[in-house]
N, C-alpha and C. Protein backbone atom coordinates (compact mmCIF):
# COMPACT_ATOMS: atom_id res chain seq x y z
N UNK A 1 209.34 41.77 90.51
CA UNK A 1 208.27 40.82 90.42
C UNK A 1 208.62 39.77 89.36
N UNK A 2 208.43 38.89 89.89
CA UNK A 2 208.71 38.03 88.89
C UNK A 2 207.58 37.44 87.79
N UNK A 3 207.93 37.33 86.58
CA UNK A 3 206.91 37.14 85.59
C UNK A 3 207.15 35.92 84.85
N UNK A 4 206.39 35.16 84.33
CA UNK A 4 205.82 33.50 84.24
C UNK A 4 206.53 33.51 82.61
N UNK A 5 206.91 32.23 82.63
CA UNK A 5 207.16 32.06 81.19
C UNK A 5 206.08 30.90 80.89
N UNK A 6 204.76 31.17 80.09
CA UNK A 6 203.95 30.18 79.71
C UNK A 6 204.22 29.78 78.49
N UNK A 7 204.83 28.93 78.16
CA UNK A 7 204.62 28.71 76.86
C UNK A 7 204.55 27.07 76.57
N UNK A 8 203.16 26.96 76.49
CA UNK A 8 202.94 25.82 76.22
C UNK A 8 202.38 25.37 74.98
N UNK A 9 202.27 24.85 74.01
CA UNK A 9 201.66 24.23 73.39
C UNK A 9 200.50 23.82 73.17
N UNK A 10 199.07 24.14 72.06
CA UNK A 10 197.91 23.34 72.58
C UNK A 10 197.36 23.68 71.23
N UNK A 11 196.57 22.84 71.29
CA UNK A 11 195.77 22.40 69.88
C UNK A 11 194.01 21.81 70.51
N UNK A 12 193.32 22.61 69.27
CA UNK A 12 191.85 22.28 69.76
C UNK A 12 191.83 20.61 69.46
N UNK A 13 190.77 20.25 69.81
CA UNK A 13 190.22 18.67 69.05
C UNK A 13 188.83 19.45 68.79
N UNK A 14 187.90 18.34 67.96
CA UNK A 14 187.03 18.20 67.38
C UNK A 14 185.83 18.64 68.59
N UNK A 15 186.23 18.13 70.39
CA UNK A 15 184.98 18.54 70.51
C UNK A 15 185.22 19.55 71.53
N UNK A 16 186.21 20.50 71.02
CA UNK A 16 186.23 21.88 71.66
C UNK A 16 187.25 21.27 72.84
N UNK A 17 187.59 20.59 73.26
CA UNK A 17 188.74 20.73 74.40
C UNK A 17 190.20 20.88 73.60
N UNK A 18 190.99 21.42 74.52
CA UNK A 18 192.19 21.91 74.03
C UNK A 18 193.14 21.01 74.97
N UNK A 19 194.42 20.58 74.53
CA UNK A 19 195.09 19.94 74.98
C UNK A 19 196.51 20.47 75.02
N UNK A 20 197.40 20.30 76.34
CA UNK A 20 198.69 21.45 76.31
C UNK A 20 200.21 20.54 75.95
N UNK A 21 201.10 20.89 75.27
CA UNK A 21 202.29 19.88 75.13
C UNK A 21 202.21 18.60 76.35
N UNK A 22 201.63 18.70 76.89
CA UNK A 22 201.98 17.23 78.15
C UNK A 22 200.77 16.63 77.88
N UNK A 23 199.78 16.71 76.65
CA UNK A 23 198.48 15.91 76.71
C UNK A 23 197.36 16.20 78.00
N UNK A 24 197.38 16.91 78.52
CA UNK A 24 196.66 17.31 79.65
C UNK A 24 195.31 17.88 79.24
N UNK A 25 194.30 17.65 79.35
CA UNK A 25 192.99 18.68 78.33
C UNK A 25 192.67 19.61 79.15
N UNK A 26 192.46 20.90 78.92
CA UNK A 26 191.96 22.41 79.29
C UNK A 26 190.63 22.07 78.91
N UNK A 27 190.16 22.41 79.48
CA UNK A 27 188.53 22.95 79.49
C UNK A 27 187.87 24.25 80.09
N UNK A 28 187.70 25.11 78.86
CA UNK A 28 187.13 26.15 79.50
C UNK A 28 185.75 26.01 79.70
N UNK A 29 184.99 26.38 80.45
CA UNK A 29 182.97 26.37 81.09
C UNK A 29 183.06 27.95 80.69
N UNK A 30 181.96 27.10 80.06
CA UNK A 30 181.20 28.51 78.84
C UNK A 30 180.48 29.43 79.71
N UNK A 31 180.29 28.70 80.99
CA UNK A 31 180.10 30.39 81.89
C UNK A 31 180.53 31.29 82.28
N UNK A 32 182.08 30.76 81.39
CA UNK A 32 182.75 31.86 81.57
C UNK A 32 183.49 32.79 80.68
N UNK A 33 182.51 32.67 79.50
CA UNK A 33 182.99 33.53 78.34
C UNK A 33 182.08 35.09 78.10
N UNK A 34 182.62 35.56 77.34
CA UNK A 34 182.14 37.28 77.04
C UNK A 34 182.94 38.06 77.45
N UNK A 35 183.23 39.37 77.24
CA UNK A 35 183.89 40.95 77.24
C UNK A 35 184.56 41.59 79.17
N UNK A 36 183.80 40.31 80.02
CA UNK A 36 183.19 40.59 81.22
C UNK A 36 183.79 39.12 82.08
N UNK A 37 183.87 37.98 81.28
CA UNK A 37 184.20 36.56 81.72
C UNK A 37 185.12 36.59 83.24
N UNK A 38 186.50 37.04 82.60
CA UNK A 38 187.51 37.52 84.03
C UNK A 38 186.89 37.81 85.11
N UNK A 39 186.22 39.22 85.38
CA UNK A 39 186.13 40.08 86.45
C UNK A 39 184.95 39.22 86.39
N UNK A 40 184.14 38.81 86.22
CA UNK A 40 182.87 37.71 87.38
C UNK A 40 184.16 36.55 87.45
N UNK A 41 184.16 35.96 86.92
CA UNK A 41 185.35 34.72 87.77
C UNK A 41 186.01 35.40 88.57
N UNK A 42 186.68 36.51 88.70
CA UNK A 42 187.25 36.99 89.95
C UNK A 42 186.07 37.34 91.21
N UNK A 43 185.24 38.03 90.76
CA UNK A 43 184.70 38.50 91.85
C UNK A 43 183.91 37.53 92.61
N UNK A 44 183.47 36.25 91.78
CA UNK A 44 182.86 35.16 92.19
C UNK A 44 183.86 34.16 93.13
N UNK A 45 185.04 34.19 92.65
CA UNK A 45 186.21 33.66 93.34
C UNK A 45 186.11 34.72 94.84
N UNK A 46 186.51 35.73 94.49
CA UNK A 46 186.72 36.84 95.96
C UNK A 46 185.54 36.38 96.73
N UNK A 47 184.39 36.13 96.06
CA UNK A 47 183.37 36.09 97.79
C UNK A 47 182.96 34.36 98.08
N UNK A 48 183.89 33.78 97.27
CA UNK A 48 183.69 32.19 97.52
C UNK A 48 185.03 32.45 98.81
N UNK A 49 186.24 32.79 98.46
CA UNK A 49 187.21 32.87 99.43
C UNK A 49 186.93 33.14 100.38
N UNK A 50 186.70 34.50 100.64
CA UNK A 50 186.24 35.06 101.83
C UNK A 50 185.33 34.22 102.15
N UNK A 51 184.41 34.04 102.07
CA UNK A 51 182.86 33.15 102.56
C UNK A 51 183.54 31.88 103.34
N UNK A 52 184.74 31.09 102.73
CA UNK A 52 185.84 29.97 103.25
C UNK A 52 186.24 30.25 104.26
N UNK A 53 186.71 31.57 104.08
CA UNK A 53 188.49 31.88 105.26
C UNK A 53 187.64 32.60 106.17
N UNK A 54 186.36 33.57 106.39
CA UNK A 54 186.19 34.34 107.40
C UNK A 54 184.67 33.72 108.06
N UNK A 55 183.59 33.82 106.58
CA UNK A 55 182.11 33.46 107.02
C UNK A 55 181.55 34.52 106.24
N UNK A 56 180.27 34.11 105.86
CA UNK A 56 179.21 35.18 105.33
C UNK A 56 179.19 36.60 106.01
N UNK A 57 178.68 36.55 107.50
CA UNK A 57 178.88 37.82 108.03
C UNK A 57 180.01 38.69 107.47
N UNK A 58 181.45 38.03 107.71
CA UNK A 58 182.55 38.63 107.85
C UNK A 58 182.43 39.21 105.95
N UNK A 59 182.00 38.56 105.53
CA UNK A 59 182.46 38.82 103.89
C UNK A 59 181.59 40.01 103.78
N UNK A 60 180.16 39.95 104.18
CA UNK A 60 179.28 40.96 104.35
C UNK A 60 180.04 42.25 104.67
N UNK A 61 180.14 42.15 105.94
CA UNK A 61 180.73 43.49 106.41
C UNK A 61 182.06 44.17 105.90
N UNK A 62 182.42 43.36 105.30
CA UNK A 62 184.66 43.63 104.61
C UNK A 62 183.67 44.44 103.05
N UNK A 63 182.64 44.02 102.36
CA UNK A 63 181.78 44.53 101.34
C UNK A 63 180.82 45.80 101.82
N UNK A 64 180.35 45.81 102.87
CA UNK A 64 179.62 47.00 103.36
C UNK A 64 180.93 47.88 103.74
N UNK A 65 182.09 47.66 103.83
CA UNK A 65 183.01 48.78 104.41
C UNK A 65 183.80 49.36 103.14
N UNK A 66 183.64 48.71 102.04
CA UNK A 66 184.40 48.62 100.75
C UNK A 66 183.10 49.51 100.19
N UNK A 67 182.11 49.49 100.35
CA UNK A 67 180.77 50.05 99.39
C UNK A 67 181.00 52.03 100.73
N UNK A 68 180.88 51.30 102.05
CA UNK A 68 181.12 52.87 102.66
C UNK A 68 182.15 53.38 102.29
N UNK A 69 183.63 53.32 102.25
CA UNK A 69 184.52 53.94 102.81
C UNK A 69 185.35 53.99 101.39
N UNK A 70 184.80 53.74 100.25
CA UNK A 70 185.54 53.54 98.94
C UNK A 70 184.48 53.61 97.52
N UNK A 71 183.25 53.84 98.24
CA UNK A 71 182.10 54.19 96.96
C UNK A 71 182.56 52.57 95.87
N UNK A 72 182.47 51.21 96.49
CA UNK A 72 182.82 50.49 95.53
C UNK A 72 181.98 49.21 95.81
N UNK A 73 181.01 48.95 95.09
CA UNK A 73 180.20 47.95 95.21
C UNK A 73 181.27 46.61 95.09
N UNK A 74 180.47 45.33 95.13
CA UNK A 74 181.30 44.15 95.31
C UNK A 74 181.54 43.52 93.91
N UNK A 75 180.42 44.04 93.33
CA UNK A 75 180.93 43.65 91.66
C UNK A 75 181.82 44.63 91.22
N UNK A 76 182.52 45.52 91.48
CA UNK A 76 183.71 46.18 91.25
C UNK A 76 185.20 46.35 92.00
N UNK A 77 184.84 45.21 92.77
CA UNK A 77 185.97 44.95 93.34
C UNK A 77 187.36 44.70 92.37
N UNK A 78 186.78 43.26 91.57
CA UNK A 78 188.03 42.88 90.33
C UNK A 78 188.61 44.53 90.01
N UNK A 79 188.14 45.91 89.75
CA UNK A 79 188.91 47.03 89.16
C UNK A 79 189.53 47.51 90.51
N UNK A 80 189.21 46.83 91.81
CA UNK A 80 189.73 48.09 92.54
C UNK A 80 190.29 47.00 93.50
N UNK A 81 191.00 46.48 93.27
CA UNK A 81 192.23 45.70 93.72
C UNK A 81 193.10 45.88 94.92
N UNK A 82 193.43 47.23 94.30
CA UNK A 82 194.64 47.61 95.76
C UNK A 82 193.84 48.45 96.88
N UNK A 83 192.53 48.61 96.55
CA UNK A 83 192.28 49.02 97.82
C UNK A 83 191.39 48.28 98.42
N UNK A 84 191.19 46.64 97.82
CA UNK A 84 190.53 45.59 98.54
C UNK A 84 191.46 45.42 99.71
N UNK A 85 192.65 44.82 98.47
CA UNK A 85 193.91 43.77 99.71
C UNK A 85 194.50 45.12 100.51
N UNK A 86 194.18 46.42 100.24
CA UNK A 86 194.66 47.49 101.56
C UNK A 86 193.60 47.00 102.38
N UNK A 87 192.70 47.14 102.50
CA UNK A 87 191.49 46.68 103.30
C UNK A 87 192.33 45.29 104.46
N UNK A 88 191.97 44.28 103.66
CA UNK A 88 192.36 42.53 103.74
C UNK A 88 194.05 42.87 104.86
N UNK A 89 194.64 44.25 104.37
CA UNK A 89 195.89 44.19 104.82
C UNK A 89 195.80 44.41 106.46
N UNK A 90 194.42 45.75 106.38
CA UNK A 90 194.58 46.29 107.78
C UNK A 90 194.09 45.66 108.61
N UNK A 91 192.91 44.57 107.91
CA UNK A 91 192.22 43.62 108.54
C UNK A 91 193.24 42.53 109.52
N UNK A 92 193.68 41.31 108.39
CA UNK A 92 194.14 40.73 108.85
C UNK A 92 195.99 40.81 109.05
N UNK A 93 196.74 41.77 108.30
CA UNK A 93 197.90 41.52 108.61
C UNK A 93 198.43 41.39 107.00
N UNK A 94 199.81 42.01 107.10
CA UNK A 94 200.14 41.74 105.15
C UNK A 94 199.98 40.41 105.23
N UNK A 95 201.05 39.17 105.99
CA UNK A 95 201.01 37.76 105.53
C UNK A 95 200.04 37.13 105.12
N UNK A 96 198.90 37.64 105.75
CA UNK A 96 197.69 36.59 105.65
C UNK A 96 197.02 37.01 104.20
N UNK A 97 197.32 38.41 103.65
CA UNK A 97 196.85 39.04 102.38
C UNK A 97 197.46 38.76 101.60
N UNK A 98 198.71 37.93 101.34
CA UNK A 98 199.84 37.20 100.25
C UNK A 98 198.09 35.40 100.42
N UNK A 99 198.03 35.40 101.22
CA UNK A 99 197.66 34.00 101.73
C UNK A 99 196.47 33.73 100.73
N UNK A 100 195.56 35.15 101.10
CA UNK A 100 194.51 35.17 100.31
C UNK A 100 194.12 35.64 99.19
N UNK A 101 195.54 36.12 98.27
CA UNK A 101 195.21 36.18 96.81
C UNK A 101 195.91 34.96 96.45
N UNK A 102 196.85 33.72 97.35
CA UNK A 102 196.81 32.76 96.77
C UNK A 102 195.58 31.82 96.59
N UNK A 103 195.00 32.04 97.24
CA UNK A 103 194.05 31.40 97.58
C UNK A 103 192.75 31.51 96.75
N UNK A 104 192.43 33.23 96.48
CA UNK A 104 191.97 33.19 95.24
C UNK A 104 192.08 32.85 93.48
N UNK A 105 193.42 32.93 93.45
CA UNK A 105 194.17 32.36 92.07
C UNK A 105 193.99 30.83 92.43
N UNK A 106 193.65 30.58 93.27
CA UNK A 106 193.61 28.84 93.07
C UNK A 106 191.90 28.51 92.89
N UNK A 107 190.84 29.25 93.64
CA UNK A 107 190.05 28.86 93.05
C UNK A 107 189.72 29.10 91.54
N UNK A 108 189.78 30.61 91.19
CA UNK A 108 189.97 31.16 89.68
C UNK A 108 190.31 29.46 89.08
N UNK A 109 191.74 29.00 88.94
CA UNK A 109 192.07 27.95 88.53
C UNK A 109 191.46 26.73 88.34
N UNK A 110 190.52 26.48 89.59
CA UNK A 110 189.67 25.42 89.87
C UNK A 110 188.51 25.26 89.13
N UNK A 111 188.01 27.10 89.11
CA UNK A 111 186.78 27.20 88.24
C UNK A 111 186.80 26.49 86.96
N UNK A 112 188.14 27.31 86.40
CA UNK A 112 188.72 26.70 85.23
C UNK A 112 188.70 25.50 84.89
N UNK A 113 189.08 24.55 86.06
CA UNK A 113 189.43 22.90 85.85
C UNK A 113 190.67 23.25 85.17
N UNK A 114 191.48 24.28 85.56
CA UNK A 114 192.97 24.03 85.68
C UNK A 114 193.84 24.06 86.35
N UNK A 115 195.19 22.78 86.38
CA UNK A 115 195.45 22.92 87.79
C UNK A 115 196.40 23.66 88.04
N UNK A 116 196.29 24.06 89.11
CA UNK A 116 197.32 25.51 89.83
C UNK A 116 198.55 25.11 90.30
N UNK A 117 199.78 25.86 90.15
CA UNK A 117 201.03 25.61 90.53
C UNK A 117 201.42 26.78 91.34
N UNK A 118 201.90 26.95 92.40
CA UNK A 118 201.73 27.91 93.40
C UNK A 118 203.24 28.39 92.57
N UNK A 119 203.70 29.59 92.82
CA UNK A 119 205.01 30.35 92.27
C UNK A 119 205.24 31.42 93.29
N UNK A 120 206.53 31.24 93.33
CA UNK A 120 206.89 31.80 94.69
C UNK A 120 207.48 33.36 94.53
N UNK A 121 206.82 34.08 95.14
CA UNK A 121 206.75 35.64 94.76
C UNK A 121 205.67 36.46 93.83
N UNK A 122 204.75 35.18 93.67
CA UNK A 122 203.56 35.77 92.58
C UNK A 122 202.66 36.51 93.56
N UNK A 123 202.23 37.35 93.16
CA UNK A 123 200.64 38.13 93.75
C UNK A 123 199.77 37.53 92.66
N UNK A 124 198.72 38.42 93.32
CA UNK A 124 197.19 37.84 92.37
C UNK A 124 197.70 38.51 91.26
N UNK A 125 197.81 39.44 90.74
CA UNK A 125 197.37 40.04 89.46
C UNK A 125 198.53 39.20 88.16
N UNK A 126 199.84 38.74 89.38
CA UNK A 126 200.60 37.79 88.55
C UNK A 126 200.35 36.70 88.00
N UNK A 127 199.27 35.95 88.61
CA UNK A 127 198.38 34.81 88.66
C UNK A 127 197.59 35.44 87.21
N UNK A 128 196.33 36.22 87.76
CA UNK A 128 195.55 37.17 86.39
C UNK A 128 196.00 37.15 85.39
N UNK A 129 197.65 38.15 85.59
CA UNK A 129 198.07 37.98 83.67
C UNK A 129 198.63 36.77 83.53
N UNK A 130 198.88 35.89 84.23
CA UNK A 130 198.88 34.62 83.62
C UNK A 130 197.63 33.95 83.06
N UNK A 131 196.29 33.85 83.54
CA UNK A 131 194.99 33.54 83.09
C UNK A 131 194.83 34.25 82.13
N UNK A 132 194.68 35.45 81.71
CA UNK A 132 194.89 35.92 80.66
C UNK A 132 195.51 35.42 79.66
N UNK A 133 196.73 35.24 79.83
CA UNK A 133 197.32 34.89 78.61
C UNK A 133 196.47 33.52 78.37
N UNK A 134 196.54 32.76 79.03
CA UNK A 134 195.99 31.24 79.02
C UNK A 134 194.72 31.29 78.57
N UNK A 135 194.12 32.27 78.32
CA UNK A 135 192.50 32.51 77.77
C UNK A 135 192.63 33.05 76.69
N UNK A 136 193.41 34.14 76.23
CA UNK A 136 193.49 34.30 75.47
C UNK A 136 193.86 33.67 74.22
N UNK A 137 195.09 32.67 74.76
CA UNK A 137 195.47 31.59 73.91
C UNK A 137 194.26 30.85 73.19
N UNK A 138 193.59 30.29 74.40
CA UNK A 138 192.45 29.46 73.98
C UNK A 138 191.30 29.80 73.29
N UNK A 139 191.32 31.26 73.45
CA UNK A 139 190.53 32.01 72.74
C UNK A 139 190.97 31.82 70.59
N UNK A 140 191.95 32.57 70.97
CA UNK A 140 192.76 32.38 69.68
C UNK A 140 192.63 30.67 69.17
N UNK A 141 193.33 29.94 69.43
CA UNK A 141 193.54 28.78 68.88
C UNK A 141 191.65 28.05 68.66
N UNK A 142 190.76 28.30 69.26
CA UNK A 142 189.65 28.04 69.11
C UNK A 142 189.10 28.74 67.97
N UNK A 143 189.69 30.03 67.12
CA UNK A 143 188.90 30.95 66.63
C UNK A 143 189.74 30.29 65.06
N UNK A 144 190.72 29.82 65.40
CA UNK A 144 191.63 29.30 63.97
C UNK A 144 190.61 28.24 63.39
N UNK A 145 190.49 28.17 61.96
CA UNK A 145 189.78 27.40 61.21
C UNK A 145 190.33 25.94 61.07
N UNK A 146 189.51 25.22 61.31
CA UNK A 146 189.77 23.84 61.41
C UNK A 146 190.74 23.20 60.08
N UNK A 147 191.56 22.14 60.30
CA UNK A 147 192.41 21.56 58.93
C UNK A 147 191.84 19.80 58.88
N UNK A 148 191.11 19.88 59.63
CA UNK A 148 190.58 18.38 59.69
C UNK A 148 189.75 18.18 59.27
């Protein structure tokens, strides 16, 4: 698997946006902070996707078969991962399950208002610990005491 080399550069300004070596500004939405932030941006991402690629019904029922056949409600999907996209696999086919965790790492990204660079051989969770790090960063560099 191949794993991301992020290393970018970034510094807060004065009114909380962060900016990356290329001058580009990050903006994180404060709806998406707390202990918990990730897994609702994921799971909010997972049923925006689905809701896109299949329809409400279809998302309905792929969640009623995930709550029967796996004791796993839809807000616990983000922990139970491999036996979503097993699901997504038998459903639609492996290709189309590469398709749709790209697809979710790009909205994740969007939520963000950051923009996504597709990487070739990434899965979702490669995408994830990349957001991670990228939050965490911003986490950190936001928590450093101002010199200005």
């Amino acid at each position: 698997m191949m794993r991301a080399n992020y290393n970018s550069k970034k510094s807060i300004l004065p009114d909380n946006s962060i900016f990356s070596s290329d001058e580009t500004p990050i903006q994180v939405p404060r709806s998406f902070s707390g202990p918990f932030a990730l897994s609702k941006l994921l799971s909010d991402s997972i049923a925006e996707v689905l809701t896109d690629l299949v329809g409400t019904r279809a998302r309905e029922a792929i969640y009623d078969f995930m709550e029967r056949e796996h004791s796993t409600a839809r807000t616990e999907i983000p922990e139970h991962l491999n036996e979503f996209f097993g699901l997504l696999e038998n459903i639609f086919g492996a290709a189309s399950e590469k398709v749709v965790e790209r697809t979710i790492a790009k909205k994740i990204y969007s939520k963000l208002n950051w923009e996504f660079h597709a990487v070739p051989h990434f899965e979702l969770r490669d995408y994830l610990d990349r957001i991670k790090t990228r939050l965490m960063s911003v986490v950190l560099e936001s928590a450093k005491p101002s010199t200005r």
